[in-house]
Protein backbone atom coordinates (compact mmCIF):
# COMPACT_ATOMS: atom_id res chain seq x y z
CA UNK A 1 0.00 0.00 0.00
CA UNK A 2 1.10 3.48 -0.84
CA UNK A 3 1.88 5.47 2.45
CA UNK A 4 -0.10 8.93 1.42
CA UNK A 5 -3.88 9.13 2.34
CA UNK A 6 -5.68 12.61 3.16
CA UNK A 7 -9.17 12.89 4.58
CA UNK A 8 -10.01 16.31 4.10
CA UNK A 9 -8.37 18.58 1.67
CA UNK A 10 -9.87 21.83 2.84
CA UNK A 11 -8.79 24.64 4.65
CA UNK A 12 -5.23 26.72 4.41
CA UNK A 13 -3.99 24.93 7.33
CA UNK A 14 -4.79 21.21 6.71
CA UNK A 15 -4.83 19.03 3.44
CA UNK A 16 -3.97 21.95 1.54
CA UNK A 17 -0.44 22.87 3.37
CA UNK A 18 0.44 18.81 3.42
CA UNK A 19 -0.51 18.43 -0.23
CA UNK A 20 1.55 20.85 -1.13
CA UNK A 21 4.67 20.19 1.46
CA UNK A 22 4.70 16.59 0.29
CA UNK A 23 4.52 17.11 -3.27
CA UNK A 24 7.15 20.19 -3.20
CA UNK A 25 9.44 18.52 -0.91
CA UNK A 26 9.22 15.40 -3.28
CA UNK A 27 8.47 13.46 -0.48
CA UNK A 28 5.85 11.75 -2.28
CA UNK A 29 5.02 11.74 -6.10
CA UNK A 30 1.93 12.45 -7.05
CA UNK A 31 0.66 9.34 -8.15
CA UNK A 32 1.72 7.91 -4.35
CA UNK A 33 -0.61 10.54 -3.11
CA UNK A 34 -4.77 9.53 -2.35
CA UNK A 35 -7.26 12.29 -1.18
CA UNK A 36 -11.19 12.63 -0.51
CA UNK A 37 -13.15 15.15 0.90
CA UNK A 38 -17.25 15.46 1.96
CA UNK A 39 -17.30 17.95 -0.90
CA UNK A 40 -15.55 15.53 -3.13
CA UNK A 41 -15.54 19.03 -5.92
CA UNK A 42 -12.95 20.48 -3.70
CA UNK A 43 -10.52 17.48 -4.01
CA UNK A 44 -10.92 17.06 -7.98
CA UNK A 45 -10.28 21.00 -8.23
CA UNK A 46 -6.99 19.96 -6.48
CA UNK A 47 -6.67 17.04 -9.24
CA UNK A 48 -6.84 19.60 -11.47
CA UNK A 49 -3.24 21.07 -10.10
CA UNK A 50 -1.83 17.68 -9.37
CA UNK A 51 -3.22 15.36 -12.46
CA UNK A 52 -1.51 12.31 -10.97
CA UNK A 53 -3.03 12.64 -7.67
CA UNK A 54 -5.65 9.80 -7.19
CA UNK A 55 -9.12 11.26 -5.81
CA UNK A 56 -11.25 8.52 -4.25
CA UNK A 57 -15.01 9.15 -3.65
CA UNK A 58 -15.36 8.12 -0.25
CA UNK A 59 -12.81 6.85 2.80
CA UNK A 60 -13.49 3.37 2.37
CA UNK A 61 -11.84 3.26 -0.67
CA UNK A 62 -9.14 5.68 0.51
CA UNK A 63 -7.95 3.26 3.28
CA UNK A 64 -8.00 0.21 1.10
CA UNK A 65 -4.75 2.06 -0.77
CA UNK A 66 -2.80 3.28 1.59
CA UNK A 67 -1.26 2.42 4.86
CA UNK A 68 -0.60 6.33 6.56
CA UNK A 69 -3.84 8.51 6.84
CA UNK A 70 -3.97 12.04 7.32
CA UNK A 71 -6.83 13.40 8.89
CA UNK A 72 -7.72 16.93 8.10
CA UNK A 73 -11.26 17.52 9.16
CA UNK A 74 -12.87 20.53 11.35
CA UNK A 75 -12.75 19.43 15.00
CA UNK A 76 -16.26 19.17 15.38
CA UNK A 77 -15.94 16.94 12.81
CA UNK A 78 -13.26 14.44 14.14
CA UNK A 79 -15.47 12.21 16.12
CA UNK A 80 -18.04 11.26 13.40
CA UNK A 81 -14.84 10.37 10.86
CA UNK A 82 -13.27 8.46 13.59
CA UNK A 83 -16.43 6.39 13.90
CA UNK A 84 -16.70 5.62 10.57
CA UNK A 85 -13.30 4.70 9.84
CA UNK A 86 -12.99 2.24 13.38
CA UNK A 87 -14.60 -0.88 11.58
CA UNK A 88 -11.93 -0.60 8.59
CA UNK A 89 -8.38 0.34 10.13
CA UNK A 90 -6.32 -2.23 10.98
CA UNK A 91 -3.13 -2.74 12.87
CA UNK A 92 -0.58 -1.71 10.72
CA UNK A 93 -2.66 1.52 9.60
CA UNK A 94 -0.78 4.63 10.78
CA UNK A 95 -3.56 7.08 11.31
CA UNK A 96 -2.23 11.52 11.95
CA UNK A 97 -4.95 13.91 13.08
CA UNK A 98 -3.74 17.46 12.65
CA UNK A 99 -6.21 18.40 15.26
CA UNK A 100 -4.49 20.02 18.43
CA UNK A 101 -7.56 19.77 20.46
CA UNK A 102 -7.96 15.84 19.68
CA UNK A 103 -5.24 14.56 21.96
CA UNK A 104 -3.49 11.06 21.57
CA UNK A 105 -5.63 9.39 24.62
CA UNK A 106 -8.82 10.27 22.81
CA UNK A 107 -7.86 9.02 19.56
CA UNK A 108 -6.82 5.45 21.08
CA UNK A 109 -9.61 5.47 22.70
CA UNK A 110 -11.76 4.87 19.38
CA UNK A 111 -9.69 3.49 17.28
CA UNK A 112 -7.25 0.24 17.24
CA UNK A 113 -4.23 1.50 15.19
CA UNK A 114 -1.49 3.24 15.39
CA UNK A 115 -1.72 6.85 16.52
CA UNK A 116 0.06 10.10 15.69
CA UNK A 117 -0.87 13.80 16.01
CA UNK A 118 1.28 16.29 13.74
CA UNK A 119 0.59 19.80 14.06
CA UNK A 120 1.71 21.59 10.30
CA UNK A 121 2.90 25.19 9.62
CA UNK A 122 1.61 27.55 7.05
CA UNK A 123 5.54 27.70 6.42
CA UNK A 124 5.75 24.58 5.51
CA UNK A 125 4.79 25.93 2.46
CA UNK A 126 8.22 27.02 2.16
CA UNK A 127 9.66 23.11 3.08
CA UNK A 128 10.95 25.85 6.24
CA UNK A 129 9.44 25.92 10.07
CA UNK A 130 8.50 23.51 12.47
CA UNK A 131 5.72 20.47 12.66
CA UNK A 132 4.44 19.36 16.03
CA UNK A 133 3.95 16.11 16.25
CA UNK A 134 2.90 13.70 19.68
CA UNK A 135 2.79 9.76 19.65
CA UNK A 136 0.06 7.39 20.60
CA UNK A 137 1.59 4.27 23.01
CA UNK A 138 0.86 1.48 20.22
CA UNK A 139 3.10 2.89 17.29
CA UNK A 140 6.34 0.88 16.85
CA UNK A 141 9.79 2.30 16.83
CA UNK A 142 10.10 1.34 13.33
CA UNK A 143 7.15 3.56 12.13
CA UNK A 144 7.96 6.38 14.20
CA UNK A 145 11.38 6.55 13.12
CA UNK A 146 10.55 6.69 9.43
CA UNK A 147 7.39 9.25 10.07
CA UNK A 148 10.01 11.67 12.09
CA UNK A 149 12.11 11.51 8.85
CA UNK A 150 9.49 12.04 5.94
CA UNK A 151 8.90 15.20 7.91
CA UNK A 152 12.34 15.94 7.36
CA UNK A 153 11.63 16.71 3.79
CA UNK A 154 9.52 19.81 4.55
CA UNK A 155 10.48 21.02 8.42
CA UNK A 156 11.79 20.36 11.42
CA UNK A 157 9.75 17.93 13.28
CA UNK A 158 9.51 18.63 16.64
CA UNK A 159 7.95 15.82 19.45
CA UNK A 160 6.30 17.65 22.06
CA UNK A 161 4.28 16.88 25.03
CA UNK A 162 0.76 16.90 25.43
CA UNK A 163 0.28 19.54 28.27
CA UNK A 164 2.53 22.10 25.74
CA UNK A 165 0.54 21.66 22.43
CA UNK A 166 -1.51 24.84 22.59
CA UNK A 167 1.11 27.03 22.97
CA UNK A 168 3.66 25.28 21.12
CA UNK A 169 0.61 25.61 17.94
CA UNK A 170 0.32 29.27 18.97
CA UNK A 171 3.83 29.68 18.20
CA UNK A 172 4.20 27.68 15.08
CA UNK A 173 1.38 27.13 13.61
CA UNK A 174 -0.74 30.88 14.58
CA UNK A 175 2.99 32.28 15.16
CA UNK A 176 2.71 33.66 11.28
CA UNK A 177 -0.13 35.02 11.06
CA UNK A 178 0.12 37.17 14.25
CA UNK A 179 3.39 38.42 13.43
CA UNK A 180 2.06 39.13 9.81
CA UNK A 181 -1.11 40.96 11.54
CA UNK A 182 1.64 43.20 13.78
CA UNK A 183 3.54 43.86 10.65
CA UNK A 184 0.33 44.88 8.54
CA UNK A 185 -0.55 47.65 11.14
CA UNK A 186 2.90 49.29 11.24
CA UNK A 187 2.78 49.25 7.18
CA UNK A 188 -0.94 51.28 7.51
CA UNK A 189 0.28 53.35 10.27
CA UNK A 190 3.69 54.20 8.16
CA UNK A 191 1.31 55.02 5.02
CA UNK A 192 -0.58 56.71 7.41
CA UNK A 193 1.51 59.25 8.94
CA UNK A 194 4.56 59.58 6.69
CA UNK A 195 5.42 60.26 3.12
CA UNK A 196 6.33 56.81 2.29
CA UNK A 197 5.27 56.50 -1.25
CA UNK A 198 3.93 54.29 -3.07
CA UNK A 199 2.11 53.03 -0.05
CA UNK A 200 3.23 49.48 -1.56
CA UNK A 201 6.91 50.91 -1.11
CA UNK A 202 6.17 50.54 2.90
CA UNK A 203 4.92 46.54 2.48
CA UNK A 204 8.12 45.47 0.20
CA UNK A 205 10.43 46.99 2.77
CA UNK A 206 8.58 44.97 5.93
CA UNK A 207 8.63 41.94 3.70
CA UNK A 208 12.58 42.11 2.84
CA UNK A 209 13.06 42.99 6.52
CA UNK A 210 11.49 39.51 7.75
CA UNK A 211 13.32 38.03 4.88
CA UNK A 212 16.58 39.04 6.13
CA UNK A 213 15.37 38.55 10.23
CA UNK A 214 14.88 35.29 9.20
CA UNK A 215 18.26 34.26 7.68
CA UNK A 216 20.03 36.19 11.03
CA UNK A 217 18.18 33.50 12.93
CA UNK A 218 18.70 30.76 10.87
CA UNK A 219 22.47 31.08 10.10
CA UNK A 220 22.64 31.65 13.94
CA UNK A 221 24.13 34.87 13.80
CA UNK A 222 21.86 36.60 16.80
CA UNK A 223 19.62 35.14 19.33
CA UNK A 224 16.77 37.29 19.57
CA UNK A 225 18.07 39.19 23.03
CA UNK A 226 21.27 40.00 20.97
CA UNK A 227 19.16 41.68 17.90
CA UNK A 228 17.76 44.29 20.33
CA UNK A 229 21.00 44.69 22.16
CA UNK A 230 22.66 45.25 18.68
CA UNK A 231 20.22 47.34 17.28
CA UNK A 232 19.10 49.28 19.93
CA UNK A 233 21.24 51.85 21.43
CA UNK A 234 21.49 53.18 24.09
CA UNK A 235 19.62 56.71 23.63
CA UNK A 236 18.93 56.17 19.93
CA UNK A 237 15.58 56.20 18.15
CA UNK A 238 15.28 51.90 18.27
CA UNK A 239 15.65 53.05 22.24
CA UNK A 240 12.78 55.35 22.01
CA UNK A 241 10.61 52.86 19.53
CA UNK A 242 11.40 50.17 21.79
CA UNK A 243 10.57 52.20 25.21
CA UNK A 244 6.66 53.20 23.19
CA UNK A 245 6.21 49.68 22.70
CA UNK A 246 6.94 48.61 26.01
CA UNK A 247 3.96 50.94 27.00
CA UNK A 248 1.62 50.76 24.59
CA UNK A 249 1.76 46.67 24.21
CA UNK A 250 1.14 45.84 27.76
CA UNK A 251 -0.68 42.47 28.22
CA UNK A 252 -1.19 41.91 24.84
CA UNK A 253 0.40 38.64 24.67
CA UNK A 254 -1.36 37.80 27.76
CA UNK A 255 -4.50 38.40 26.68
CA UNK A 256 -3.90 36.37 23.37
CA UNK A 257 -2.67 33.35 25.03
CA UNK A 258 -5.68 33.69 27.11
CA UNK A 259 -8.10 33.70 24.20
CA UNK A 260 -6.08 30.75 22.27
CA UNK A 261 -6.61 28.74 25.18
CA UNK A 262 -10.09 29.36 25.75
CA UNK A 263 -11.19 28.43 22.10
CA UNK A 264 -8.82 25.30 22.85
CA UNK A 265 -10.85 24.35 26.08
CA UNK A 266 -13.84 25.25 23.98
CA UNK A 267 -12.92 22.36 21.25
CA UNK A 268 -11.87 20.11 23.90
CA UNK A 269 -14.98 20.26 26.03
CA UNK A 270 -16.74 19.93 22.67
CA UNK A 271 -14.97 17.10 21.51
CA UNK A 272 -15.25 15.36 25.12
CA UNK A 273 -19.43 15.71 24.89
CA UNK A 274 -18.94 13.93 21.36
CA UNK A 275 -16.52 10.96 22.91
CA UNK A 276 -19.22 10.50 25.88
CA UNK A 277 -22.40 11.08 23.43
């Protein structure tokens, strides 16, 4: 059997960033690769970028191909798909829910396979940035050596523990688009109240700022204590920047890691009336 199955190939975050890391990183060809989706229009249209790509109508037939199955379905959704697909996994089925608020336990406790949780990136776009990923207690050494290393191909996998996956996903899986939504408000407030022209002049410099952050921090050349000491001096206008932000910011991070972690209990508690319907 082929190791590539997706269940659910909707949504910027699930099937659609695997699809795309697998295929890019050349992890997988395309013809090793099986989707389906409820809305089984959205997983031709993807046929229609990846000819090669097998589309199956319904999971049944997905699982009879393949032994590793990605499941990439709304959280509300999770317990229904799990149901169905009990009867028809078997032992040496590897089955990866991308779901943070699903944990391990509950998984295992419907199904009788082997168990992973991976957590992507909207960077792995890039084959760049980290994937979360937890174990279930029945998976052999074997196939969690060789999952850790297909991951290779498009980030850095990254085994976590359970009690840490909210705000590890915060960081690397919401991470980008908070950092993109902090970036987009100093571009508006530059256009704003400055003669920066054209206005798109403003985004391309952000943009080839993070672009060169990025490769400081990769090639190790700064941690991110020593950028501010090396930038900011002593008196200087970073100083005074830095000293406005330290005021005007205050419990902002707090009071997203609150919210995160309240729509997390939210899914969980949701997810737990499902288990125990």
């Amino acid at each position: 059997m082929k190791w590539g199955g997706l269940i659910g190939t909707g949504g910027n975050m699930g099937g659609e960033v695997l699809i795309t890391a697998f295929l890019e990183s050349e992890l997988l060809k395309q013809e090793d690769l099986y989707i389906t989706n409820r809305t089984i229009a959205k997983a031709y249209a993807i046929q229609e970028k990846y000819p090669s790509i097998h589309v199956k109508e319904n999971i049944f037939e997905l699982i009879n191909e393949v032994d590793t199955i990605f499941l990439c379905v709304k959280p509300a959704d999770m317990i229904d798909v799990l149901n169905e697909l009990k009867p028809i996994l078997e032992d040496e089925h590897l089955l990866v829910s991308i779901t943070s608020a699903l944990s391990i336990c509950d998984i295992e406790s419907i199904v009788n396979c082997q168990v992973a949780r991976m957590v992507p990136s909207i960077t792995n776009y890039a084959l760049a940035g980290v994937t979360l990923v937890t174990f279930g207690q029945t998976i052999d050494s074997y196939q969690k050596e060789l999952f850790l290393k297909r991951c290779h191909y498009f980030s850095e996998p990254l085994e976590i523990e359970e009690n840490i996956m909210r705000i590890a996903s915060d960081i690397v899986s919401c991470g980008p688009a908070f950092f993109a939504f902090l970036a987009e408000n100093y571009i508006q407030e530059a256009i704003n109240l400055t003669e920066v022209s054209p206005p798109e002049q403003a985004t391309l410099l952000m943009e080839k700022m993070f672009i060169g952050f990025g490769k400081l921090l990769a090639e190790n050349h700064f941690t991110l204590n020593e950028l501010i000491d090396k930038v900011c001096v002593k008196g200087g206008v970073t100083g005074v920047g830095i000293a406005s932000m330290e005021k005007n910011m205050d419990g902002l991070f707090k009071e997203l890691i609150q919210q995160t972690h309240h729509k997390f209990k939210e899914d969980k508690e949701m997810i737990a009336a499902k288990i125990n319907h």
